[in-house]
C-alpha atoms as a PDB file:
ATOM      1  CA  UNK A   1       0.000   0.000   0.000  1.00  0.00           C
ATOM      2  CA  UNK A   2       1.215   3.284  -0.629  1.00  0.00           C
ATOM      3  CA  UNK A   3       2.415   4.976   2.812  1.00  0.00           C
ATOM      4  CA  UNK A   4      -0.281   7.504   2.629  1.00  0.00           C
ATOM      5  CA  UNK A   5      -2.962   4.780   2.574  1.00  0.00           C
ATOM      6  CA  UNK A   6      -1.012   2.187   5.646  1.00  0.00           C
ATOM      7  CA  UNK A   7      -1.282   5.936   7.083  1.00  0.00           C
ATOM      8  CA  UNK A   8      -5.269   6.585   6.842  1.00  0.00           C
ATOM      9  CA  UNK A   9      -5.966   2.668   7.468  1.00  0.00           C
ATOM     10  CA  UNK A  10      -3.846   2.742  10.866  1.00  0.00           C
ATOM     11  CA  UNK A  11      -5.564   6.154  12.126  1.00  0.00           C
ATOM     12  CA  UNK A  12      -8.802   4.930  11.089  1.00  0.00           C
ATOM     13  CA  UNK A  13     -11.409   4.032  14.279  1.00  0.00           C
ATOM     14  CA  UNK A  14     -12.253   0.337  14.186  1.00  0.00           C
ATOM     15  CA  UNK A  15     -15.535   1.232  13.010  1.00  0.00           C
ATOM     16  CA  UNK A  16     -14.488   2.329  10.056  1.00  0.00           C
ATOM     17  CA  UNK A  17     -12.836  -0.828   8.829  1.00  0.00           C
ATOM     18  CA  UNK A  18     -15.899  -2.299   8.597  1.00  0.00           C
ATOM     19  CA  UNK A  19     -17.805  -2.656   5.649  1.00  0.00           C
ATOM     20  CA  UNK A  20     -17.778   0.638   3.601  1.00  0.00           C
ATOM     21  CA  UNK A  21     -21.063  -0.559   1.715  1.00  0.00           C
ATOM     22  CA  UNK A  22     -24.191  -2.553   2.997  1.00  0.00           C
ATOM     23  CA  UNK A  23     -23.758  -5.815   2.095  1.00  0.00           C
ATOM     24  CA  UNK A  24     -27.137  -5.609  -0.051  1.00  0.00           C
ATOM     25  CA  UNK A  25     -24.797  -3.268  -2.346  1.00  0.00           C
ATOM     26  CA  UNK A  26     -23.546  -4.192  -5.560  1.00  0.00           C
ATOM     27  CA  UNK A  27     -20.376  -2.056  -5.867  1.00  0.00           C
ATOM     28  CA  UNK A  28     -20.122  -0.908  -9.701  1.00  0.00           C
ATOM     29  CA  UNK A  29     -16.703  -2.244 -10.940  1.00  0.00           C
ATOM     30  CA  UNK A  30     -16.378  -0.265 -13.831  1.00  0.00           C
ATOM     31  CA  UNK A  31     -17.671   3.766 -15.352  1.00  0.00           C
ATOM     32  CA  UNK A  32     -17.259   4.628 -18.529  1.00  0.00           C
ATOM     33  CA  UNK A  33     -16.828   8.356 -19.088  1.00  0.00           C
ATOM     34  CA  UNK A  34     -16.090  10.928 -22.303  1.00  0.00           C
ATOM     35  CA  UNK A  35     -12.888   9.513 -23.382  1.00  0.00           C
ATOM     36  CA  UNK A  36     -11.811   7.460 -19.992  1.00  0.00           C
ATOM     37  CA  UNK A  37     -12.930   4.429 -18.023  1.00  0.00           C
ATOM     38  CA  UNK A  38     -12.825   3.417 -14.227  1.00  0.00           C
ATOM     39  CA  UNK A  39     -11.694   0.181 -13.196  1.00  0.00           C
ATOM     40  CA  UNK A  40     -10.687  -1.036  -9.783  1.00  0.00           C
ATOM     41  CA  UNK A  41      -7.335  -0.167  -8.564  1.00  0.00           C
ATOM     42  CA  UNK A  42      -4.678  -3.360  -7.846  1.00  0.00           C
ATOM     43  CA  UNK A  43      -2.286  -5.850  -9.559  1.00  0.00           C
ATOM     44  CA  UNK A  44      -3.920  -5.541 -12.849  1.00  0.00           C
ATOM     45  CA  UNK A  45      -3.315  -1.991 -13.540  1.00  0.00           C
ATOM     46  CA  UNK A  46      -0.216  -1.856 -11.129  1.00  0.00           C
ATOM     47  CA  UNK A  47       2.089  -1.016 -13.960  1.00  0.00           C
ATOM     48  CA  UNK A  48       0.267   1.440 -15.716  1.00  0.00           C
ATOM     49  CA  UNK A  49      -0.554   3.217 -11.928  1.00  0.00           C
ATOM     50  CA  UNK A  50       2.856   2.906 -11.523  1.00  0.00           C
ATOM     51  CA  UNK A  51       3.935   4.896 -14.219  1.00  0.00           C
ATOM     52  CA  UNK A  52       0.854   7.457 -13.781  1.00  0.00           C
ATOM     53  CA  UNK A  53       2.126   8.761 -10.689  1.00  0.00           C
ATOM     54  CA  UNK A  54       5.618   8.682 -10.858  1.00  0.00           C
ATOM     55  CA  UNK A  55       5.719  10.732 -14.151  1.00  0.00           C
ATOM     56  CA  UNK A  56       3.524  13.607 -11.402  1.00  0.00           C
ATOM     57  CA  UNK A  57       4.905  13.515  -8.344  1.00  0.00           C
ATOM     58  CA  UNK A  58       5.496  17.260  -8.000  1.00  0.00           C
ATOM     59  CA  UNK A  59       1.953  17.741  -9.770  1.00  0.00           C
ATOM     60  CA  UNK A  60       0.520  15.418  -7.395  1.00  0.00           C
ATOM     61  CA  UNK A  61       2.246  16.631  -3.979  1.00  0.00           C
ATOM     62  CA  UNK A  62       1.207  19.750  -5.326  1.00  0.00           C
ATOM     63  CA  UNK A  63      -2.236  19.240  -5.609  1.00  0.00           C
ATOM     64  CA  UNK A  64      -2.723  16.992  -2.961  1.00  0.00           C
ATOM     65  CA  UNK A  65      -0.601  17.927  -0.417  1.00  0.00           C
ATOM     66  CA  UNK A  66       1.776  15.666   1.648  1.00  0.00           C
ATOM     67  CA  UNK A  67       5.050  13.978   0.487  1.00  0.00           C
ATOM     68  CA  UNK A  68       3.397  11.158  -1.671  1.00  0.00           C
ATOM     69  CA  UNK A  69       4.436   9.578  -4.362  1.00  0.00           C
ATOM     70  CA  UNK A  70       8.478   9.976  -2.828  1.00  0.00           C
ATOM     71  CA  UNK A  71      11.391   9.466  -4.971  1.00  0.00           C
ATOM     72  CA  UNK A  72      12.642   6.334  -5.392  1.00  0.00           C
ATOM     73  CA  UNK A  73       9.463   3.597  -5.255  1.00  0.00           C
ATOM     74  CA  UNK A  74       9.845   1.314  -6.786  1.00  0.00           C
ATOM     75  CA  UNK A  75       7.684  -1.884  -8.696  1.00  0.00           C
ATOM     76  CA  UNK A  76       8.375  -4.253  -5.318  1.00  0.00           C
ATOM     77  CA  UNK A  77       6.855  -1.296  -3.557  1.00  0.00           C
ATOM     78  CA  UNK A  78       4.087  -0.750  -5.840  1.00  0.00           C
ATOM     79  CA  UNK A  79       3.420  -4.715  -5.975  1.00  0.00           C
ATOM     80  CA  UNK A  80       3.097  -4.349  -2.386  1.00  0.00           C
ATOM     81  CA  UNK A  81       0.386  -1.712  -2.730  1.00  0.00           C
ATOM     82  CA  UNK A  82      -1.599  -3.146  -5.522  1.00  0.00           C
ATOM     83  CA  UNK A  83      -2.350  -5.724  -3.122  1.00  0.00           C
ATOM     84  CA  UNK A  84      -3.260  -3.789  -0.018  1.00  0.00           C
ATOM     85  CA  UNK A  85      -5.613  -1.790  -2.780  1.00  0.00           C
ATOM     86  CA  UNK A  86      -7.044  -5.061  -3.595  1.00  0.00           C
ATOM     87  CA  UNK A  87      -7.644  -6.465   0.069  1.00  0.00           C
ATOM     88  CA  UNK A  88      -9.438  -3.465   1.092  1.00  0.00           C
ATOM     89  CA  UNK A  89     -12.046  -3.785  -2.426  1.00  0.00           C
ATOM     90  CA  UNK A  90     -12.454  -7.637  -1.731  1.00  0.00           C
ATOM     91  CA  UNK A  91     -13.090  -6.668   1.877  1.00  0.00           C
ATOM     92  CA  UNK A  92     -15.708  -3.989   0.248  1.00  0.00           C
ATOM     93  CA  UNK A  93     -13.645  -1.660   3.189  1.00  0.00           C
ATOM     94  CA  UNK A  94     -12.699   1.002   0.396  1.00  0.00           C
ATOM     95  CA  UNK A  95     -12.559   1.293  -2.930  1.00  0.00           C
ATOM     96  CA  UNK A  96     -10.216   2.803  -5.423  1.00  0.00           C
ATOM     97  CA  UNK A  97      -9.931   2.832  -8.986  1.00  0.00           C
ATOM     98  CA  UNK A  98      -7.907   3.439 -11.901  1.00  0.00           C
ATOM     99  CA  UNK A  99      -8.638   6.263 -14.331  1.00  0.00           C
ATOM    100  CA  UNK A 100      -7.970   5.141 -17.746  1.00  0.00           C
ATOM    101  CA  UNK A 101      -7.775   6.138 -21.123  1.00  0.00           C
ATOM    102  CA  UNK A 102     -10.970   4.474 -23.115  1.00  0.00           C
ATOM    103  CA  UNK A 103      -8.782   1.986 -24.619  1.00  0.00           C
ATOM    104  CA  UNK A 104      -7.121   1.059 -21.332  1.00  0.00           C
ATOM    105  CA  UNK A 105      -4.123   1.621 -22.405  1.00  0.00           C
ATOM    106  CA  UNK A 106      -3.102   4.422 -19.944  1.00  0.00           C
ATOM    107  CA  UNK A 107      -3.849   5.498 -16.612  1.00  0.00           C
ATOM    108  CA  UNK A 108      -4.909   9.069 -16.188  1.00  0.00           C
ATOM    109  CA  UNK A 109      -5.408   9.346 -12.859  1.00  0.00           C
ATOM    110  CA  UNK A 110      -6.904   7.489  -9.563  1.00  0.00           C
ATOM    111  CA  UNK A 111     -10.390   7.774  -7.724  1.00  0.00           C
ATOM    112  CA  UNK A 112     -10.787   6.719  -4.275  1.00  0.00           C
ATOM    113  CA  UNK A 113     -13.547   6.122  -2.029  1.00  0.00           C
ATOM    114  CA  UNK A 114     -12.335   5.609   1.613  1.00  0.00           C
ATOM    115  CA  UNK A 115     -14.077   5.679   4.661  1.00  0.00           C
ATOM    116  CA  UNK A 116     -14.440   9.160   6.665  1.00  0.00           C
ATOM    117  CA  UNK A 117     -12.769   9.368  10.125  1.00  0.00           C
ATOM    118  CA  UNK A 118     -14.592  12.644  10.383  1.00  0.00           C
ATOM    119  CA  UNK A 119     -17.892  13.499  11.781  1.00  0.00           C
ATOM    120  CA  UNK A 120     -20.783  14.761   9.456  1.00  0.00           C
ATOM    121  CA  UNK A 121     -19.343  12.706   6.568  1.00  0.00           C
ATOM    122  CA  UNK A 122     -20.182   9.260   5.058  1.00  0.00           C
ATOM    123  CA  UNK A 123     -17.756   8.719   3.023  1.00  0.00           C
ATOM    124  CA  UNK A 124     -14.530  10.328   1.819  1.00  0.00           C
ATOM    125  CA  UNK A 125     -13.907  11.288  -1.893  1.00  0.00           C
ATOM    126  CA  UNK A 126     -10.476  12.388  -3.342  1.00  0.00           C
ATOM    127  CA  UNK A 127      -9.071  11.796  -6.889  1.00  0.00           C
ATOM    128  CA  UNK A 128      -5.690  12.991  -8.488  1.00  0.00           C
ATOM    129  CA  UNK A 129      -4.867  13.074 -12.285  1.00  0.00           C
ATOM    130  CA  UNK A 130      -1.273  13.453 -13.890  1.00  0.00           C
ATOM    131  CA  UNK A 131       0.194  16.958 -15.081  1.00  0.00           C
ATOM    132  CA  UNK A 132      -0.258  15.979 -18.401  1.00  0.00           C
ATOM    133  CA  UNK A 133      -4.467  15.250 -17.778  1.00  0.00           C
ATOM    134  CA  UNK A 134      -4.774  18.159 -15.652  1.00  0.00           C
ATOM    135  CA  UNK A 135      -3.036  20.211 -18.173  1.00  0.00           C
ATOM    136  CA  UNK A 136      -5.587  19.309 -20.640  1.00  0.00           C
ATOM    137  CA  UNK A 137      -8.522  20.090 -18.056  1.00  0.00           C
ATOM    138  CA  UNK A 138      -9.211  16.470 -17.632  1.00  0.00           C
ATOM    139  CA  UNK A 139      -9.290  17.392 -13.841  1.00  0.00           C
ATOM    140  CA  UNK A 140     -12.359  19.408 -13.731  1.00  0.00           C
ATOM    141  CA  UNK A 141     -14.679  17.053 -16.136  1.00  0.00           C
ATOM    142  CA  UNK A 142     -13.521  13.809 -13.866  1.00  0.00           C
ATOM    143  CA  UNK A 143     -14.580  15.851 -10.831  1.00  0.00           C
ATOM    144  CA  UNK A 144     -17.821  16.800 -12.228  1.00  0.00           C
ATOM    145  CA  UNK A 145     -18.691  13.103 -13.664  1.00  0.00           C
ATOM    146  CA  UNK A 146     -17.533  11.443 -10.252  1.00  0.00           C
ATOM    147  CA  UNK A 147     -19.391  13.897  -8.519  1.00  0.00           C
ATOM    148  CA  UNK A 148     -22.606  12.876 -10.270  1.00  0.00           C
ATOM    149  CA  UNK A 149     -21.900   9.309 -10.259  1.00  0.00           C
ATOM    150  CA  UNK A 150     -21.314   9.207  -6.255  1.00  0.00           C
ATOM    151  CA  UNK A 151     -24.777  10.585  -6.076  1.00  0.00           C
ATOM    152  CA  UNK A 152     -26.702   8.602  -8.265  1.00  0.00           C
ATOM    153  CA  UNK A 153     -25.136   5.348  -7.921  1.00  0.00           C
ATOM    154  CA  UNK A 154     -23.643   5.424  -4.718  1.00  0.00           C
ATOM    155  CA  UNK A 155     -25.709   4.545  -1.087  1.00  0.00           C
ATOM    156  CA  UNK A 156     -23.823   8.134   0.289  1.00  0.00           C
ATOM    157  CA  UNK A 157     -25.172  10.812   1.687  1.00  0.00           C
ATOM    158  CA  UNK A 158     -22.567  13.026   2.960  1.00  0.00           C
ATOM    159  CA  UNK A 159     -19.564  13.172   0.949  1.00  0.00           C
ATOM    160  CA  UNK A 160     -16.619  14.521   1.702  1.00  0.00           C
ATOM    161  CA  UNK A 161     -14.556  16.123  -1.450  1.00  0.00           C
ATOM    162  CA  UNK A 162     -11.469  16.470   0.442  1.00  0.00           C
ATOM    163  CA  UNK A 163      -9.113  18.554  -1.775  1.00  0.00           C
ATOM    164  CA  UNK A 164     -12.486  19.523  -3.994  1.00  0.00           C
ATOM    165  CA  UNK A 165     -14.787  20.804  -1.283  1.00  0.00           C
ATOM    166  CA  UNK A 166     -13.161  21.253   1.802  1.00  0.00           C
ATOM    167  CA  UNK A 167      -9.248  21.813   2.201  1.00  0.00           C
ATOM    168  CA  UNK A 168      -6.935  19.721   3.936  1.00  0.00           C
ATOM    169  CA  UNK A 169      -6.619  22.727   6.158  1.00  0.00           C
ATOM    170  CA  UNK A 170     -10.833  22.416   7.407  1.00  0.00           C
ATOM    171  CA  UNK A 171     -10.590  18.424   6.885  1.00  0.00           C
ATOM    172  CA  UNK A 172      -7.852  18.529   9.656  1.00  0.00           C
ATOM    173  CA  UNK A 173      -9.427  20.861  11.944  1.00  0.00           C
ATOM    174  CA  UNK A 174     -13.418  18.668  11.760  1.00  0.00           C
ATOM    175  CA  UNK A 175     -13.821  16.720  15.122  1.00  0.00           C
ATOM    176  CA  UNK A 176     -13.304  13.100  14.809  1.00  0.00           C
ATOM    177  CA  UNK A 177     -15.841  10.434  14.711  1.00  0.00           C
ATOM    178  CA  UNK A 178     -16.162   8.940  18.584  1.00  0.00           C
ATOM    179  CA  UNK A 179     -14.416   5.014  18.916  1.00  0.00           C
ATOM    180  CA  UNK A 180     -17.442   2.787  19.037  1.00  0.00           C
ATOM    181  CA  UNK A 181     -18.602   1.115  22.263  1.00  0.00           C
ATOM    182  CA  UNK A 182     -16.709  -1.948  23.003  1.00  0.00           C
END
């Protein structure tokens, strides 16, 4: 997993590893957009994701904030995280996915839906594309289709669009959710 992610999934209540979805949901593995397709994020598309984000790191830390993706990852590392991805779809505890070109022959970007540590949200939302697709304004038109898609397709109500909607500044500063009872 990439450290960001072992970061969120170790800070995360132990409510919040449970099932991000009812069980009654049938999580969409796939969207098919204007010029780009979503599939789920792991070993399939590890090279390709691999690639994506190391050609943007600057772009990326940039527009996401933090130190991720570092200098020097490498494939073992990325192997690593393709599976963690994986784990947490199969266990339906988040679920990311590859942006890709329509032909799948390049990934554009990544979507992510994670669960929220923070109260008044459902559900966490972030995305990042590479220079070269937010250059073209692919950045804006993703946002806008995922934003639709979440709430039509999606059993959330209260979205978070960290990075979109709400800074990492305010996302910080939002009281956590409480532990549950044990």
């Amino acid at each position: 997993m990439k450290p960001a992610t072992l970061l969120l999934l170790a800070s995360l209540p132990v409510a919040a590893l449970a099932q991000l979805v009812p069980p009654s949901f049938v999580v969409p593995t796939t969207y098919t957009g204007s010029g780009y397709k979503l599939v789920p994020l792991g070993p399939a598309v590890a090279e390709m994701d691999f690639k994506a984000y190391m050609s943007s790191i600057d772009h990326i830390r940039k527009t996401q904030g933090g130190n991720w993706p570092r200098q020097g990852l490498t494939m073992d590392d990325q192997a690593k995280d393709m599976a963690g991805e994986k784990a947490q779809w199969d266990g339906r505890k988040s679920f990311p996915f590859a942006v890709l070109t329509a032909d799948g022959s390049k990934e554009l970007g990544c979507f992510y839906l994670r669960p929220s540590t923070k109260e008044g949200y459902d559900v966490v939302a972030t995305m990042w594309v590479t220079q070269e697709a937010f250059d073209k304004g692919f950045e804006d038109q993703l946002f806008r289709d995922m934003k639709a898609w979440l709430g039509s397709v999606w059993p959330f109500t209260k979205p978070a669009w960290r990075g979109k909607e709400i800074t990492a500044e305010a996302w910080k500063a939002l009281p956590a959710k409480p532990a549950p009872a044990q």
